[in-house]
Protein backbone atom coordinates (compact mmCIF):
# COMPACT_ATOMS: atom_id res chain seq x y z
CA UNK A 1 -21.25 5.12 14.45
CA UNK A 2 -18.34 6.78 16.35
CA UNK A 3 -15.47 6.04 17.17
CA UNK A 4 -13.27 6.82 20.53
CA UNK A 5 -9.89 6.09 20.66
CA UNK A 6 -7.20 4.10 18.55
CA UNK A 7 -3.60 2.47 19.04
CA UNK A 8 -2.58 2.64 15.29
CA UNK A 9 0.36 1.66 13.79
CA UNK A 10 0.66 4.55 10.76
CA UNK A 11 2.42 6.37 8.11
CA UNK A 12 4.55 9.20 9.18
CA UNK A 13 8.48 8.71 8.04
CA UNK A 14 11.63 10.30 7.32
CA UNK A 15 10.87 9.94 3.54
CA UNK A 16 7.45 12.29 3.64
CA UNK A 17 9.26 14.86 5.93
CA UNK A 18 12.78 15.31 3.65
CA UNK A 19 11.17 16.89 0.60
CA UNK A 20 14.73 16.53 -1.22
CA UNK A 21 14.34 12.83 -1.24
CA UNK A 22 11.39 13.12 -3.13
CA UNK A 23 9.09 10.47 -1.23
CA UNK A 24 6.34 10.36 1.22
CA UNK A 25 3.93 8.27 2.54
CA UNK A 26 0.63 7.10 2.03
CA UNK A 27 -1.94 8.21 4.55
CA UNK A 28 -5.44 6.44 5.40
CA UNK A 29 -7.05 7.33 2.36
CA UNK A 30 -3.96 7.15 -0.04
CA UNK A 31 -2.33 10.59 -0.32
CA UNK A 32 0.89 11.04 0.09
CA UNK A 33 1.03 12.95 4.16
CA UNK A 34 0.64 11.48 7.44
CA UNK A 35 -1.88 9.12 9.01
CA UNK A 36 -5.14 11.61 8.83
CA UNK A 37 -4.30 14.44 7.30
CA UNK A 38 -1.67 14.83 3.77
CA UNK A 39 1.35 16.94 3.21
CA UNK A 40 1.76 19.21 0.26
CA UNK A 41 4.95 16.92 -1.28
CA UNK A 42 4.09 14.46 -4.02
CA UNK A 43 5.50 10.82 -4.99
CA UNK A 44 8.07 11.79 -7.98
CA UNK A 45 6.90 10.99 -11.31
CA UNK A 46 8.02 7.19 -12.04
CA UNK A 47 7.86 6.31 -8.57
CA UNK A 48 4.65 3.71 -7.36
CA UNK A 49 3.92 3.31 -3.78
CA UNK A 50 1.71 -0.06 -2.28
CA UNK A 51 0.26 1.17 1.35
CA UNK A 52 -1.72 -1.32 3.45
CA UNK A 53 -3.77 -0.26 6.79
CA UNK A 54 -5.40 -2.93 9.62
CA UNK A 55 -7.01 -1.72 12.29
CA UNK A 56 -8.96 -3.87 14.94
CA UNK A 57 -12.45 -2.05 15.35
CA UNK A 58 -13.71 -5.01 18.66
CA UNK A 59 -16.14 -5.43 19.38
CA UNK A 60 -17.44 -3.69 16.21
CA UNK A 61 -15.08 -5.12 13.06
CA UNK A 62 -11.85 -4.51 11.30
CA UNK A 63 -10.98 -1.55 9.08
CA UNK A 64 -8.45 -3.11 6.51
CA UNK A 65 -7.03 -0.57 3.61
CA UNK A 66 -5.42 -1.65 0.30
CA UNK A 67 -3.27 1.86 -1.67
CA UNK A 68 -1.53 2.30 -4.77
CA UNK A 69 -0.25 5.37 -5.53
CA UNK A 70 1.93 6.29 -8.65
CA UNK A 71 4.04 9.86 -9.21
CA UNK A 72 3.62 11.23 -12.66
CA UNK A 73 5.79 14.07 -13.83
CA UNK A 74 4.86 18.02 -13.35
CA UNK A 75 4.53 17.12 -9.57
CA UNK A 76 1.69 14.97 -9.99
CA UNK A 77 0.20 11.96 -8.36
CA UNK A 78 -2.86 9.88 -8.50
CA UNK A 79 -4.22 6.50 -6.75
CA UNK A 80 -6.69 4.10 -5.78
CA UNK A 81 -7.66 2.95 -2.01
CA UNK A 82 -9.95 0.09 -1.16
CA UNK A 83 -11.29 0.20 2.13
CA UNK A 84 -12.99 -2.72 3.83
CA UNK A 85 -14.67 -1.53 6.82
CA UNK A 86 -16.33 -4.92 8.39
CA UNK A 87 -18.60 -3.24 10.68
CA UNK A 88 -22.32 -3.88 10.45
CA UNK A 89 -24.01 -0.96 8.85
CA UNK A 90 -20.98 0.25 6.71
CA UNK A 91 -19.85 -0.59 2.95
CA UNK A 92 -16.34 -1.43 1.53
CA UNK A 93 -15.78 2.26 -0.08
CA UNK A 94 -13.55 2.65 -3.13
CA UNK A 95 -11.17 5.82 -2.98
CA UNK A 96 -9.93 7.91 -5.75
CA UNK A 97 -7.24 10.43 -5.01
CA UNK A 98 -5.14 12.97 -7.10
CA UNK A 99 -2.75 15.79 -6.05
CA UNK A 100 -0.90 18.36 -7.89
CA UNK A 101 2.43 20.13 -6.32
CA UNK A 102 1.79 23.73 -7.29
CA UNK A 103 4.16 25.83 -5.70
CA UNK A 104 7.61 23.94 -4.34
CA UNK A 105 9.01 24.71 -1.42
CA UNK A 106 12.12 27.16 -0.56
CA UNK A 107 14.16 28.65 1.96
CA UNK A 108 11.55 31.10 3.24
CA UNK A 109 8.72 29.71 1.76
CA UNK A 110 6.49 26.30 2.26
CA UNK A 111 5.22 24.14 -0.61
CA UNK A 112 1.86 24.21 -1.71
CA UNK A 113 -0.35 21.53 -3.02
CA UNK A 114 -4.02 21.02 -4.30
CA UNK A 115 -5.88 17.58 -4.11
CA UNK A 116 -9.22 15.80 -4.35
CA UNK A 117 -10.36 13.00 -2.84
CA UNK A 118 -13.65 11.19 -4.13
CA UNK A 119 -15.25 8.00 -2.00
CA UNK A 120 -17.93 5.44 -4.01
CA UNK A 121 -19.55 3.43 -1.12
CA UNK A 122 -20.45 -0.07 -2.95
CA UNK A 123 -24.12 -0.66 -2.88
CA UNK A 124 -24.89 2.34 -0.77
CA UNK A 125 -24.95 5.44 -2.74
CA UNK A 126 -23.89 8.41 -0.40
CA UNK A 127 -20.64 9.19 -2.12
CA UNK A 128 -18.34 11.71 -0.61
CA UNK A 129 -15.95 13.82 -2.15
CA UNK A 130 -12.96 16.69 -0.08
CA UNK A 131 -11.19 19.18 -2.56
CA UNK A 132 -8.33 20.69 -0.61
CA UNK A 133 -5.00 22.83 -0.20
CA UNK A 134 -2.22 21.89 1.85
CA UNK A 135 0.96 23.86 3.01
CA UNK A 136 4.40 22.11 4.52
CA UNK A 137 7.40 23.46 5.74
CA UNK A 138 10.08 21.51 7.13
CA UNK A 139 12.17 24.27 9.59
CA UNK A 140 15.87 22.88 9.73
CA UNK A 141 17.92 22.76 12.95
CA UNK A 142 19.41 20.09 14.78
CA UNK A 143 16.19 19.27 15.62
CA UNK A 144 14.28 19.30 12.15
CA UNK A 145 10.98 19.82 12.26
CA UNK A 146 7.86 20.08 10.22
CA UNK A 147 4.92 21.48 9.78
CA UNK A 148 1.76 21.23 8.04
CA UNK A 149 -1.60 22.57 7.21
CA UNK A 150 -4.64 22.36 5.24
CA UNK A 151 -8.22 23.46 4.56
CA UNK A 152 -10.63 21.04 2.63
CA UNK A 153 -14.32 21.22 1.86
CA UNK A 154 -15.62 17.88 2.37
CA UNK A 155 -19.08 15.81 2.99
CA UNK A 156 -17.82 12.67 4.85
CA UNK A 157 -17.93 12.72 8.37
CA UNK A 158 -15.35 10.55 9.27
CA UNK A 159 -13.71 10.82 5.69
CA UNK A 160 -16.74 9.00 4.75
CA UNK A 161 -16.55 6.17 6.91
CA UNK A 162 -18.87 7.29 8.95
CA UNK A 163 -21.73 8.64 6.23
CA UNK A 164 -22.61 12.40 4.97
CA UNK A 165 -22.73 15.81 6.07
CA UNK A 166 -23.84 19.25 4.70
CA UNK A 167 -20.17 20.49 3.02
CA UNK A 168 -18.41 22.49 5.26
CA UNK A 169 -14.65 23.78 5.09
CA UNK A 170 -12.66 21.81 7.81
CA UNK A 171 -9.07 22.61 9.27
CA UNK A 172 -6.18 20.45 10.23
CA UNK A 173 -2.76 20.26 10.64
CA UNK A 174 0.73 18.75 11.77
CA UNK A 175 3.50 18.92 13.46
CA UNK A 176 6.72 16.51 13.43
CA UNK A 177 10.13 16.04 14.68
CA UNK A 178 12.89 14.67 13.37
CA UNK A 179 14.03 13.02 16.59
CA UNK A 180 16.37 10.64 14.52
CA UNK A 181 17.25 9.85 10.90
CA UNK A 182 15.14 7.09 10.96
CA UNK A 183 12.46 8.08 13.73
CA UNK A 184 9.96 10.84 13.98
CA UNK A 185 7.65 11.67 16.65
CA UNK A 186 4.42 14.18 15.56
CA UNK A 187 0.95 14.99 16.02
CA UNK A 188 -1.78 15.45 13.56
CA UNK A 189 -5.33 16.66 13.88
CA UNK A 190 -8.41 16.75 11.30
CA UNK A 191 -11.80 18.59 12.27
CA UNK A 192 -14.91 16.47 10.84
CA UNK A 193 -18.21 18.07 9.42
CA UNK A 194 -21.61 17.49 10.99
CA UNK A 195 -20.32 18.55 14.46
CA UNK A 196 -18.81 15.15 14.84
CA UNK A 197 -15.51 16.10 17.08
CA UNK A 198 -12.05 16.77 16.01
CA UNK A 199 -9.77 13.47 14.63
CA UNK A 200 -6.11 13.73 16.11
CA UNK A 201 -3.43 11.42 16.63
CA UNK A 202 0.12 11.01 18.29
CA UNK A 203 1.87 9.39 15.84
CA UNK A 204 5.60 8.26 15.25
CA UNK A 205 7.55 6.39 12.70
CA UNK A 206 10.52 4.36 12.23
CA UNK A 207 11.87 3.75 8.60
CA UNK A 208 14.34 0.67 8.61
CA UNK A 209 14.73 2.14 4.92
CA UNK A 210 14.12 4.72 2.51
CA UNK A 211 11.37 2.53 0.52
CA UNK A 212 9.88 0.70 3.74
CA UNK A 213 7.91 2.54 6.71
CA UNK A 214 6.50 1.18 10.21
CA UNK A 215 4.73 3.08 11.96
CA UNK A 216 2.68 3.66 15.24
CA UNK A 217 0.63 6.06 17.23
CA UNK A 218 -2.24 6.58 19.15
CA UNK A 219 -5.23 8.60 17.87
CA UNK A 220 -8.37 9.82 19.00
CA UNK A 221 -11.11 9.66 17.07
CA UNK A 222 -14.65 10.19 18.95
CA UNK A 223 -16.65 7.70 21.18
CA UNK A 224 -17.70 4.44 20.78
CA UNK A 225 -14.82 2.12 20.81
CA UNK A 226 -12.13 0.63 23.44
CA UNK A 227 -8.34 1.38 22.42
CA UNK A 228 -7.67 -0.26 19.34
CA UNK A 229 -4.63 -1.82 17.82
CA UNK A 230 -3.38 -1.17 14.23
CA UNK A 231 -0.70 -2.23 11.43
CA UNK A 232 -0.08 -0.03 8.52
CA UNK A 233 2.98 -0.74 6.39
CA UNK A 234 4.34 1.47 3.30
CA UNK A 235 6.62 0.10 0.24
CA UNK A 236 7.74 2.21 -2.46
CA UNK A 237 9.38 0.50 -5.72
């Protein structure tokens, strides 16, 4: 299966840019970054985040995600994603996901932070795993803006939705302004293995507060689907 373009309502905020709050946001798969791709900062330790995706896949199905993610201390944090994909010839995968912030960021430098990712389709076998390092940066100015990138090796096409590859080292990145203290406006891309084309998404947020995030977007994610509509909200406690 591919899939062609997406209207998504997705995790972006003013939380995961602002390192010096200490939060961020939960994408697709659970880490704390964007929608498709994460950023190197890290939930701090004591803090739990709940993260829940929808996405309308007509005429195919629904994608519906359930996250928790909890900060431990030393810059660590680990979590659990269940993904239901209701699409005839796909299984509900069950995500693990850990991250450690290595280096932290400073004036002239970005922070750094290693992660691993490890999907167990139910029933199917074909698990996929991505280990990966991320850089972020957030350049201040009246304006702030950040940016992002990363290099993983991975075997899921698709993160995994869409089945296995020969491992390969993929690229992706992201860019994001701070347009308002509550609203930022970015994009975000995330090459796939296999040949399967590039993920990327125009994404922005709005953040009504600093422990709840709404967000939207639209992405582009292969062929094989009409423009979609999405819902992905983000609570920290």
């Amino acid at each position: 299966m591919a899939i062609r373009s997406i209207v998504l309502l997705l995790t972006l905020g003013v939380a995961a840019i602002l390192p010096t709050m200490g939060f961020a946001q939960a994408n697709l798969e659970g880490p704390t970054g964007v929608c498709l791709t994460p950023l190197a900062y890290t939930l701090p330790g004591g803090t739990t985040q709940a993260s829940t995706h929808f996405v309308d896949l007509e005429p195919l199905g629904t994608l519906t995600t359930l996250g928790l993610t909890v900060g431990l201390p030393n810059g660590v944090e680990v979590g659990f994603t269940r993904e239901a994909m209701a699409v005839s010839g796909t299984a509900n995968t069950n995500v693990f996901h850990a991250k450690w912030a290595a280096v932290a960021e400073k004036a002239r430098a970005p922070a750094v932070s290693l992660g691993a990712i490890l999907r167990d389709p139910e029933g199917s076998g074909g698990s996929t795993a991505d280990v990966y390092v991320v850089a972020s940066k957030v350049l201040p100015g009246k304006t702030p803006v950040i940016v992002s990138a990363n290099a993983r090796s991975t075997d899921g096409v698709g993160f995994g939705l869409l089945g296995e590859a020969d491992r390969e080292v993929e690229y992706g990145g992201f860019v994001g302004f701070v347009v308002h203290p509550k609203l930022i406006l970015g994009w975000e891309a995330a090459q796939q293995p296999g040949g399967a084309r590039t993920w990327s998404a125009f994404v922005f947020r709005y953040s009504p507060s600093q422990d709840t995030n709404i967000d939207g977007g639209i992405a582009d994610l292969g062929s094989g689907l009409d423009n979609q509509i999405a819902v992905v909200l983000t609570r920290r406690f």
